[in-house]
N, C-alpha and C. Protein backbone atom coordinates (compact mmCIF):
# COMPACT_ATOMS: atom_id res chain seq x y z
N UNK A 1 51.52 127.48 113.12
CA UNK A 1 52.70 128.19 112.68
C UNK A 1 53.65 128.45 113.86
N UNK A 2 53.03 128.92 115.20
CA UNK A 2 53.61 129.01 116.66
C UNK A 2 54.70 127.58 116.49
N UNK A 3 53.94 126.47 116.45
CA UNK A 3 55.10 125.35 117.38
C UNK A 3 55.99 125.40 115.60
N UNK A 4 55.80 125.38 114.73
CA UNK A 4 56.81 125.50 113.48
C UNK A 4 57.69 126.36 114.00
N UNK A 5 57.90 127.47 114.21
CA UNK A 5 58.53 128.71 115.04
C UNK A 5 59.60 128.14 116.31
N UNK A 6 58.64 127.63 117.22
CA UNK A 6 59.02 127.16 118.53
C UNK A 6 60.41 125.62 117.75
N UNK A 7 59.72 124.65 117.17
CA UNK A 7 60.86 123.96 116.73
C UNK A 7 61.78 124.62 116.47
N UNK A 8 62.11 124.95 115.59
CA UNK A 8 63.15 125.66 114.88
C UNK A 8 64.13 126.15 115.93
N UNK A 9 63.80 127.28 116.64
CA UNK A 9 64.31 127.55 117.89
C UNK A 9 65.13 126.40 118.59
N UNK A 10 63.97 125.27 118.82
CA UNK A 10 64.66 124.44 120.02
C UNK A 10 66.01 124.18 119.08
N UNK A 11 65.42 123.49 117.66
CA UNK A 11 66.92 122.54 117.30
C UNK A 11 68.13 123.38 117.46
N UNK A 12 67.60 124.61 116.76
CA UNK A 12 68.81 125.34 116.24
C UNK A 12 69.35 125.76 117.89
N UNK A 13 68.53 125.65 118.82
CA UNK A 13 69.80 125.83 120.16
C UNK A 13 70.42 124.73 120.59
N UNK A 14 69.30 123.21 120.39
CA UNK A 14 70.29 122.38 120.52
C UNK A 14 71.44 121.99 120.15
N UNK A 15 71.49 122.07 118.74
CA UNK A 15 72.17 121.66 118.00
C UNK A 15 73.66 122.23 118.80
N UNK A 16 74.13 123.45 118.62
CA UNK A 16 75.13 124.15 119.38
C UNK A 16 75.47 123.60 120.55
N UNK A 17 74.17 123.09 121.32
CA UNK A 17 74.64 122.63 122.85
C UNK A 17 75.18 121.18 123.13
N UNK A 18 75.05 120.72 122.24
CA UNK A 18 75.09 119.39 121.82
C UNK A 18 76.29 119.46 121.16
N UNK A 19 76.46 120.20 119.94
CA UNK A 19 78.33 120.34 119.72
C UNK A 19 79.05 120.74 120.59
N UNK A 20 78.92 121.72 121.55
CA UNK A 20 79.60 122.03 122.85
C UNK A 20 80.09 120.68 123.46
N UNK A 21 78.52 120.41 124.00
CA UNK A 21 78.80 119.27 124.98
C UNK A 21 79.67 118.25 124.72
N UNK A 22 79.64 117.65 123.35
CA UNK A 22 80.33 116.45 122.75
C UNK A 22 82.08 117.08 122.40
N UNK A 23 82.20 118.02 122.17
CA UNK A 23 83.93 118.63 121.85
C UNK A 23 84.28 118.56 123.46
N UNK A 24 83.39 119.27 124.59
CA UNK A 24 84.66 118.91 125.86
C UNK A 24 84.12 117.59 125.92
N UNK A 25 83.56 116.84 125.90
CA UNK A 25 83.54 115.38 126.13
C UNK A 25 85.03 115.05 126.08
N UNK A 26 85.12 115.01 124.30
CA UNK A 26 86.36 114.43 123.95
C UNK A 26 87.83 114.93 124.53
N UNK A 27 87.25 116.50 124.44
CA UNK A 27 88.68 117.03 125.19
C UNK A 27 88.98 116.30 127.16
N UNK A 28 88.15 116.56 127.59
CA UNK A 28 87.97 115.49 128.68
C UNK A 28 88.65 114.36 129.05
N UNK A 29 87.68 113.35 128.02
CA UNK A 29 87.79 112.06 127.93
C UNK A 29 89.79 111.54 127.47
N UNK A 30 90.45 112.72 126.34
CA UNK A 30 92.02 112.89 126.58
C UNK A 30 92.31 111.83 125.50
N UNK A 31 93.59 111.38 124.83
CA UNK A 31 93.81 110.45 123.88
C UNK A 31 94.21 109.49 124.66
N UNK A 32 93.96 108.29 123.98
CA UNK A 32 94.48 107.17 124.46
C UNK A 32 96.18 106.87 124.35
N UNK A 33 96.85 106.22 125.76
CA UNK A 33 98.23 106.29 125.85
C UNK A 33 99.01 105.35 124.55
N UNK A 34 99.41 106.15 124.03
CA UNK A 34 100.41 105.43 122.89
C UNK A 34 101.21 104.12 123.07
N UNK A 35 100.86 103.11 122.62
CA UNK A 35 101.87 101.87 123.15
C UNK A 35 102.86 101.44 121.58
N UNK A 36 104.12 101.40 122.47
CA UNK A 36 104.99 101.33 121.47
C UNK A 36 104.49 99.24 121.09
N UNK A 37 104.98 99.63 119.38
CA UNK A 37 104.40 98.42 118.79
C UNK A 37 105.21 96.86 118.70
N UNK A 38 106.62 97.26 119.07
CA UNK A 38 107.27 96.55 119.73
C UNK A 38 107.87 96.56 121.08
N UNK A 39 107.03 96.02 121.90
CA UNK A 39 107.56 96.35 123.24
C UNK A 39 109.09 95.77 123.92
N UNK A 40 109.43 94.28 122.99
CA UNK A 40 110.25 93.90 123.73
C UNK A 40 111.59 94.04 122.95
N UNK A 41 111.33 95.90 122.45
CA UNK A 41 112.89 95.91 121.52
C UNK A 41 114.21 95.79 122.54
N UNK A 42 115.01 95.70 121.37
CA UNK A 42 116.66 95.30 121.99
C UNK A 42 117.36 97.06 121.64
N UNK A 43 118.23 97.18 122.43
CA UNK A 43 119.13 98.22 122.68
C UNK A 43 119.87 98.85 121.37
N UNK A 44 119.45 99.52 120.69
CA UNK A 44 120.48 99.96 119.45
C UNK A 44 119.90 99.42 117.65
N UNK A 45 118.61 98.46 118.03
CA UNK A 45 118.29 97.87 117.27
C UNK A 45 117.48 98.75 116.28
N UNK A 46 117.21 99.40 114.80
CA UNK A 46 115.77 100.01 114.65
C UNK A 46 115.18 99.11 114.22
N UNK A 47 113.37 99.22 114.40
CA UNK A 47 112.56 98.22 114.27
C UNK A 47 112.16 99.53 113.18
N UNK A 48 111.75 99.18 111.96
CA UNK A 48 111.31 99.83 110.64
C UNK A 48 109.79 98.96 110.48
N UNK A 49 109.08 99.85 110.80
CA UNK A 49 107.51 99.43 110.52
C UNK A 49 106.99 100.23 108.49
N UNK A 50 106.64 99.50 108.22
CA UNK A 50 106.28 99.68 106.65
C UNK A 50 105.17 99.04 106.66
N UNK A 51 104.24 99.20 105.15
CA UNK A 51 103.52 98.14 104.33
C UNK A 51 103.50 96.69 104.37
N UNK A 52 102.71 96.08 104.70
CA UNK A 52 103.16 94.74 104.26
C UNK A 52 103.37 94.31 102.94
N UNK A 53 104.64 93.44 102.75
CA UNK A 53 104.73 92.91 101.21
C UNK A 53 103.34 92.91 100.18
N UNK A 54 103.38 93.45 99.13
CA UNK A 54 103.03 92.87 97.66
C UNK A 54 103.83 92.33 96.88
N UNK A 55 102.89 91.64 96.23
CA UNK A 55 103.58 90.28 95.29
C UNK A 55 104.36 90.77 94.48
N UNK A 56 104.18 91.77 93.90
CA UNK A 56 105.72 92.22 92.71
C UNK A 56 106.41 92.88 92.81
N UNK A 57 106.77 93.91 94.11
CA UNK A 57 107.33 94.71 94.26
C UNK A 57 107.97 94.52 95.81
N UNK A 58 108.77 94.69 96.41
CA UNK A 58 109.24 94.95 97.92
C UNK A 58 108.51 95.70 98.42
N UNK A 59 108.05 97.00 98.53
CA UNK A 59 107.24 97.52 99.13
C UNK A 59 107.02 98.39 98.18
N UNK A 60 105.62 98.89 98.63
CA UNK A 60 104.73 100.09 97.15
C UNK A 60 105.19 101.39 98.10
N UNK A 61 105.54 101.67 99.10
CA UNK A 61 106.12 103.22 99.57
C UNK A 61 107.14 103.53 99.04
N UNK A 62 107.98 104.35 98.62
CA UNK A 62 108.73 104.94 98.21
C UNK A 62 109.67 105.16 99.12
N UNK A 63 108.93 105.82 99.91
CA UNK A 63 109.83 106.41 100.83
C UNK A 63 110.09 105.45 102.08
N UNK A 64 109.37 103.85 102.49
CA UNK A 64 110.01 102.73 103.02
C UNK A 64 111.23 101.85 102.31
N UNK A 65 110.99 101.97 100.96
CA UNK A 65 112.17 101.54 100.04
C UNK A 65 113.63 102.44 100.46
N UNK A 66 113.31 104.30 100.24
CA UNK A 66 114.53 104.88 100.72
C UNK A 66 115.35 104.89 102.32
N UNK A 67 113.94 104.80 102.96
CA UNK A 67 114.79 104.53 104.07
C UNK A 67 115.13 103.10 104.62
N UNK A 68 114.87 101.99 104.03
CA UNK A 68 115.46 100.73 104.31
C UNK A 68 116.72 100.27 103.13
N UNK A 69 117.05 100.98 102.28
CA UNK A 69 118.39 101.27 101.44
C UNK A 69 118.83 102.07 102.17
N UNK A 70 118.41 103.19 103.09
CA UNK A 70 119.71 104.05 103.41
C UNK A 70 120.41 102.80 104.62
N UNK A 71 119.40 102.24 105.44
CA UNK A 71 119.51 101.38 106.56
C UNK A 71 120.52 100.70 106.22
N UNK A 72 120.75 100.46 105.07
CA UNK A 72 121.64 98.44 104.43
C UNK A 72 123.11 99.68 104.09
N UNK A 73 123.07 100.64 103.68
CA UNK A 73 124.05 101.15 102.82
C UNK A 73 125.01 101.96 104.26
N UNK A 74 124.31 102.24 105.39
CA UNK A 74 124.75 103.06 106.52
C UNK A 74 125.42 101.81 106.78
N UNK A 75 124.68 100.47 107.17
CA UNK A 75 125.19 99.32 107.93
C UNK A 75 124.67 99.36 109.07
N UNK A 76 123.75 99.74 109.63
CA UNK A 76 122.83 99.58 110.77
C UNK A 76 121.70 98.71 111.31
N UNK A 77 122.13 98.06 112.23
CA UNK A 77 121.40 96.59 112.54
C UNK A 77 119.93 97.10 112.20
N UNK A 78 118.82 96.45 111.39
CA UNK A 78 117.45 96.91 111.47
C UNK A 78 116.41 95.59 111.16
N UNK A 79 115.69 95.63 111.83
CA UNK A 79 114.33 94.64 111.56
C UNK A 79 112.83 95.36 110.97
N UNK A 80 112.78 95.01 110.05
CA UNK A 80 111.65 94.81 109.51
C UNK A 80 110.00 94.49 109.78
N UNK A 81 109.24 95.12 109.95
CA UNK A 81 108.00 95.11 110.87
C UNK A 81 106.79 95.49 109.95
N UNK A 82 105.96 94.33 109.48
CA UNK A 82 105.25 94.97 108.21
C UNK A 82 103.92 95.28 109.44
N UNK A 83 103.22 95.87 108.83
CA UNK A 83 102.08 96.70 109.69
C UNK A 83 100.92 97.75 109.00
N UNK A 84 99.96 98.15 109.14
CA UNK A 84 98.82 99.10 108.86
C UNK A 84 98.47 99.84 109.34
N UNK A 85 99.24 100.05 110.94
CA UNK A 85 99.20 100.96 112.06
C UNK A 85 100.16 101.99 111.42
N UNK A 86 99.38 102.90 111.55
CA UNK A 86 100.31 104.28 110.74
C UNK A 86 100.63 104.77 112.24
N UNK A 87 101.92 105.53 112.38
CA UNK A 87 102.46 106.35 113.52
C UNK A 87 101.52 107.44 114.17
N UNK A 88 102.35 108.25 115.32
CA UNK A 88 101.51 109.17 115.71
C UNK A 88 101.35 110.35 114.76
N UNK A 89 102.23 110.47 113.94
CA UNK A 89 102.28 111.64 113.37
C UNK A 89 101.46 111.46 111.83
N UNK A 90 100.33 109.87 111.68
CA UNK A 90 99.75 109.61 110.70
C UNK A 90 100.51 108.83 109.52
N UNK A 91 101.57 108.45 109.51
CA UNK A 91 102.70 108.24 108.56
C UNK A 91 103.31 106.83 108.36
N UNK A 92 103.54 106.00 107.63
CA UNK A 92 104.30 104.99 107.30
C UNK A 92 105.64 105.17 106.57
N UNK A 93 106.59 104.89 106.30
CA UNK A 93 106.95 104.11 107.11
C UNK A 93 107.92 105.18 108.59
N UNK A 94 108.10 104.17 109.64
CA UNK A 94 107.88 104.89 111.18
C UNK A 94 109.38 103.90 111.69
N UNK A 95 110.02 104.03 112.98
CA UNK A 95 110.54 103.75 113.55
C UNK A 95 110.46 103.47 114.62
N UNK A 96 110.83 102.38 115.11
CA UNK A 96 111.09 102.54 116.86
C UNK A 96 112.53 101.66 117.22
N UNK A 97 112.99 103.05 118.20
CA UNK A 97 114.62 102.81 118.50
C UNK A 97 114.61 103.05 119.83
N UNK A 98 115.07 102.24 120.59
CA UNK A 98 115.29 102.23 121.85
C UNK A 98 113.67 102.68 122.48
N UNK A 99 112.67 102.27 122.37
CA UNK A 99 111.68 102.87 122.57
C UNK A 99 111.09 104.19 122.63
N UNK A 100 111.62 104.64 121.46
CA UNK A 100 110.85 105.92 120.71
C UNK A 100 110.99 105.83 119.58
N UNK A 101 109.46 106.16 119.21
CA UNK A 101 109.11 106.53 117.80
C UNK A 101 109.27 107.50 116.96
N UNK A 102 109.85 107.49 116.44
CA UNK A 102 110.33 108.08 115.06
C UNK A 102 109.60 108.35 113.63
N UNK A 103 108.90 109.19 113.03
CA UNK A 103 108.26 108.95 112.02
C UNK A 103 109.13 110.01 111.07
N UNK A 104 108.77 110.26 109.73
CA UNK A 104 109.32 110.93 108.59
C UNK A 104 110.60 110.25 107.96
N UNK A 105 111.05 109.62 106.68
CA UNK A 105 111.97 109.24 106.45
C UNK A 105 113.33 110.41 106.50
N UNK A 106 113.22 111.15 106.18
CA UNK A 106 113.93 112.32 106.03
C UNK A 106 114.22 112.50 107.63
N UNK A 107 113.45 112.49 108.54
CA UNK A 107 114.23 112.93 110.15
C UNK A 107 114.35 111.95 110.65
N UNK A 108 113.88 110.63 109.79
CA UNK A 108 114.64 109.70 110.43
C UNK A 108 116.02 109.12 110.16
N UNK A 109 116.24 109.58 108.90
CA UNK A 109 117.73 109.84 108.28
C UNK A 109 118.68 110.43 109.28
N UNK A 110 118.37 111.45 109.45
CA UNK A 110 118.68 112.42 110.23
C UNK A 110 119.00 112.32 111.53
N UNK A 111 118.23 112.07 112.07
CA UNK A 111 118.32 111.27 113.51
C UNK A 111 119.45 110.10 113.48
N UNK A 112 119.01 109.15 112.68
CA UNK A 112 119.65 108.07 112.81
C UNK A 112 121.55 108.37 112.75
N UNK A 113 121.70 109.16 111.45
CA UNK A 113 123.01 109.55 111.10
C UNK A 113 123.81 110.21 112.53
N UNK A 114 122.84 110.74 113.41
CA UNK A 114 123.80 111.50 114.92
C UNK A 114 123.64 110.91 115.37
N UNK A 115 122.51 109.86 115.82
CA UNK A 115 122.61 108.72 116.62
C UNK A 115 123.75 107.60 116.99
N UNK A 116 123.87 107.00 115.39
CA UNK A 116 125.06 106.11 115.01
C UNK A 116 126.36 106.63 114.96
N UNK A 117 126.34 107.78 114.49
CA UNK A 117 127.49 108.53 113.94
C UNK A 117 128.03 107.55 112.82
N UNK A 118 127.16 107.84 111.93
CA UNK A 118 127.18 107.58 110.51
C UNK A 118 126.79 108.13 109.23
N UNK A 119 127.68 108.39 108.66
CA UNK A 119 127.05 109.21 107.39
C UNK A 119 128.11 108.94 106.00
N UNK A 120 127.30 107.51 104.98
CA UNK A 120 127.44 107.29 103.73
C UNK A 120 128.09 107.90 103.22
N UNK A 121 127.63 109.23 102.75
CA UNK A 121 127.73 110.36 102.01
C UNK A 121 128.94 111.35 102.46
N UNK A 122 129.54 111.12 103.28
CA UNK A 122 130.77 111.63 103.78
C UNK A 122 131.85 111.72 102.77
N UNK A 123 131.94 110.69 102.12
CA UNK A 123 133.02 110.30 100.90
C UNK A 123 132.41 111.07 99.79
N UNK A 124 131.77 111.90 99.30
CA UNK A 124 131.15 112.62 97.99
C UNK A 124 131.38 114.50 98.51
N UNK A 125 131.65 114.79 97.61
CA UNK A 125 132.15 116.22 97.39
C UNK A 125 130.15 117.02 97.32
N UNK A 126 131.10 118.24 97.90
CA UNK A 126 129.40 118.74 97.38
C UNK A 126 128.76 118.98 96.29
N UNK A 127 129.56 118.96 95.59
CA UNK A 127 128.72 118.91 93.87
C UNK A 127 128.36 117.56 93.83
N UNK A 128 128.73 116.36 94.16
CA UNK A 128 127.83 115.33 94.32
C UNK A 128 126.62 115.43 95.17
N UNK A 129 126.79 115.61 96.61
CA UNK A 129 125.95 116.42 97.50
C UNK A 129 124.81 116.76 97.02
N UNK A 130 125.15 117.86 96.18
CA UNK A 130 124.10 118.92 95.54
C UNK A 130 123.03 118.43 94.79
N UNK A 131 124.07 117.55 94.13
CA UNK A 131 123.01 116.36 92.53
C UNK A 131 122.41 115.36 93.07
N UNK A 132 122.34 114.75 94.64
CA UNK A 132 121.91 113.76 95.22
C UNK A 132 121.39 114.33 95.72
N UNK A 133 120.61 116.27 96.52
CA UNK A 133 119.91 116.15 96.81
C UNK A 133 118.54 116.76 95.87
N UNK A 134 118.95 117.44 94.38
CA UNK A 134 118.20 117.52 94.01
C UNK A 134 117.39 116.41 93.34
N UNK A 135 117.92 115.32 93.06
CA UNK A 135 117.11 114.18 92.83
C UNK A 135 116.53 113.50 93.66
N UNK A 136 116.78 113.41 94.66
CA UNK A 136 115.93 113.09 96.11
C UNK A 136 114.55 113.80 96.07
N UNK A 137 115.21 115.39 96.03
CA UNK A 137 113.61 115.77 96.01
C UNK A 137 112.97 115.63 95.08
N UNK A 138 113.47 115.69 93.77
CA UNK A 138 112.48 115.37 92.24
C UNK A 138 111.56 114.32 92.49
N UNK A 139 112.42 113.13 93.39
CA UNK A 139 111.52 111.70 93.07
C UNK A 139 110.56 111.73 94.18
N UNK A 140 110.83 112.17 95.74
CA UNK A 140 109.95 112.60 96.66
C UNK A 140 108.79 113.18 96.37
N UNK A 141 108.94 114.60 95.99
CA UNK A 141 107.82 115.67 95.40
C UNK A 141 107.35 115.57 94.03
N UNK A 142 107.59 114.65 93.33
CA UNK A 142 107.12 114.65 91.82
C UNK A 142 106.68 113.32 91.30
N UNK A 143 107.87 112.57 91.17
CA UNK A 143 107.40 110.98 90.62
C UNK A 143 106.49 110.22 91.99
N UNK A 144 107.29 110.71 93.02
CA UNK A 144 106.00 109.42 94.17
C UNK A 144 104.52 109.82 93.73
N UNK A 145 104.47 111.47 93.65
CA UNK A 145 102.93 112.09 93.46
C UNK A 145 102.12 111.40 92.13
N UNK A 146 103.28 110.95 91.42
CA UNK A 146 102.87 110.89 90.03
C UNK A 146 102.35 109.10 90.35
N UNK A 147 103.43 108.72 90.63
CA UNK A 147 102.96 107.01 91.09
C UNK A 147 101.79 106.48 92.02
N UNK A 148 101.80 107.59 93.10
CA UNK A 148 100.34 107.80 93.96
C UNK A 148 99.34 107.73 93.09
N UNK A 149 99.38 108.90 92.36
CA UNK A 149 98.48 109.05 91.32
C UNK A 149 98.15 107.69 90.29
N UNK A 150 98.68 107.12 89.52
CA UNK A 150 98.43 106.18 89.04
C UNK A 150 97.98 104.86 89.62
N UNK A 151 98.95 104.61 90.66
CA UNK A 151 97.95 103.67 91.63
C UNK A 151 96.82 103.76 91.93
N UNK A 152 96.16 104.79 92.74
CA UNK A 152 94.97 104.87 93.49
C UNK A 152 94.12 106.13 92.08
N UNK A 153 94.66 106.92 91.29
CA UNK A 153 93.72 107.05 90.44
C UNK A 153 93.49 106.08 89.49
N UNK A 154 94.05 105.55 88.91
CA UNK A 154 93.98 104.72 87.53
C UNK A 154 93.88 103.50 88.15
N UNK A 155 94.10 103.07 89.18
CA UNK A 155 94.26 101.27 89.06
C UNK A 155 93.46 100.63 90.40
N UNK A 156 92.72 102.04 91.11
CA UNK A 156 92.57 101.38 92.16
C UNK A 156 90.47 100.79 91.96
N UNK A 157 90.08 99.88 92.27
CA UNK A 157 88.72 99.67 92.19
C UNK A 157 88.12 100.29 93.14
N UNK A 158 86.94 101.01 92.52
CA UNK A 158 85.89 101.76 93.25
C UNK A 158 84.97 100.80 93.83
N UNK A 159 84.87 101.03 95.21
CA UNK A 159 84.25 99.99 95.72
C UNK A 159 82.12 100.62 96.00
């Protein structure tokens, strides 16, 4: 019953010393240096990293569709970069402009519009404004969730 006793003890202190040890490991050991995914971009150019093509659709993101329509409709030189490497911030679709990365469609809107000094939407009153941005968010926060949903609940195979 002694060494039943005595185990118990050891693990349950190892165990702790052993999660210690392995968390500063990693803190230690530090992240690996971020390498931008196009290294040999051009000056002014954005490189738009997305999904790679599927067969019936341009791209299944939503939100790579909105921000490569805002891209064509601003008039801003952009290349196309299909990929599976999600950004630092975990996210598709991502940017890189002048060698920095950019992730979120929405701040990359944003960004881009003070960057260029460009903004579409200049010509629309704010009651247009208003109705373009509450449908923005409807389809952002509601239908993508809903389309997520049907994709990967309903259609996706359990492996």
């Amino acid at each position: 019953m002694f060494w039943l006793i005595s185990w118990i003890v050891y693990l349950f202190g190892l165990l702790p010393l052993g999660l210690v040890a392995l968390i500063s490991w990693k803190k230690l050991k530090g992240k690996p240096e971020r390498t931008l995914q196009k290294p040999d971009w051009k000056k002014d150019v954005v490189y738009l990293f997305t999904f790679p093509l599927v067969p019936s659709v341009r791209s299944f993101s939503p939100f790579a569709l909105k921000l490569e329509t805002w891209l064509r409709v601003a008039g801003i030189k952009y290349e196309v970069v299909y990929t599976m490497k999600f950004s630092k911030k975990g996210q598709i679709p991502y940017i890189e402009l002048n060698g920095e990365e950019i992730a979120d469609s929405n701040i990359i809107i944003k960004t881009l519009k003070s960057y260029f000094n460009k903004n579409p939407d200049s010509q629309y009153s704010m009651t247009d404004l208003s109705l373009a941005h509450s449908v923005t968010s409807m389809v952002e926060n509601h239908t993508a969730l809903t389309g997520f949903h049907y994709r990967y609940g309903y259609k996706m195979k359990v492996i």
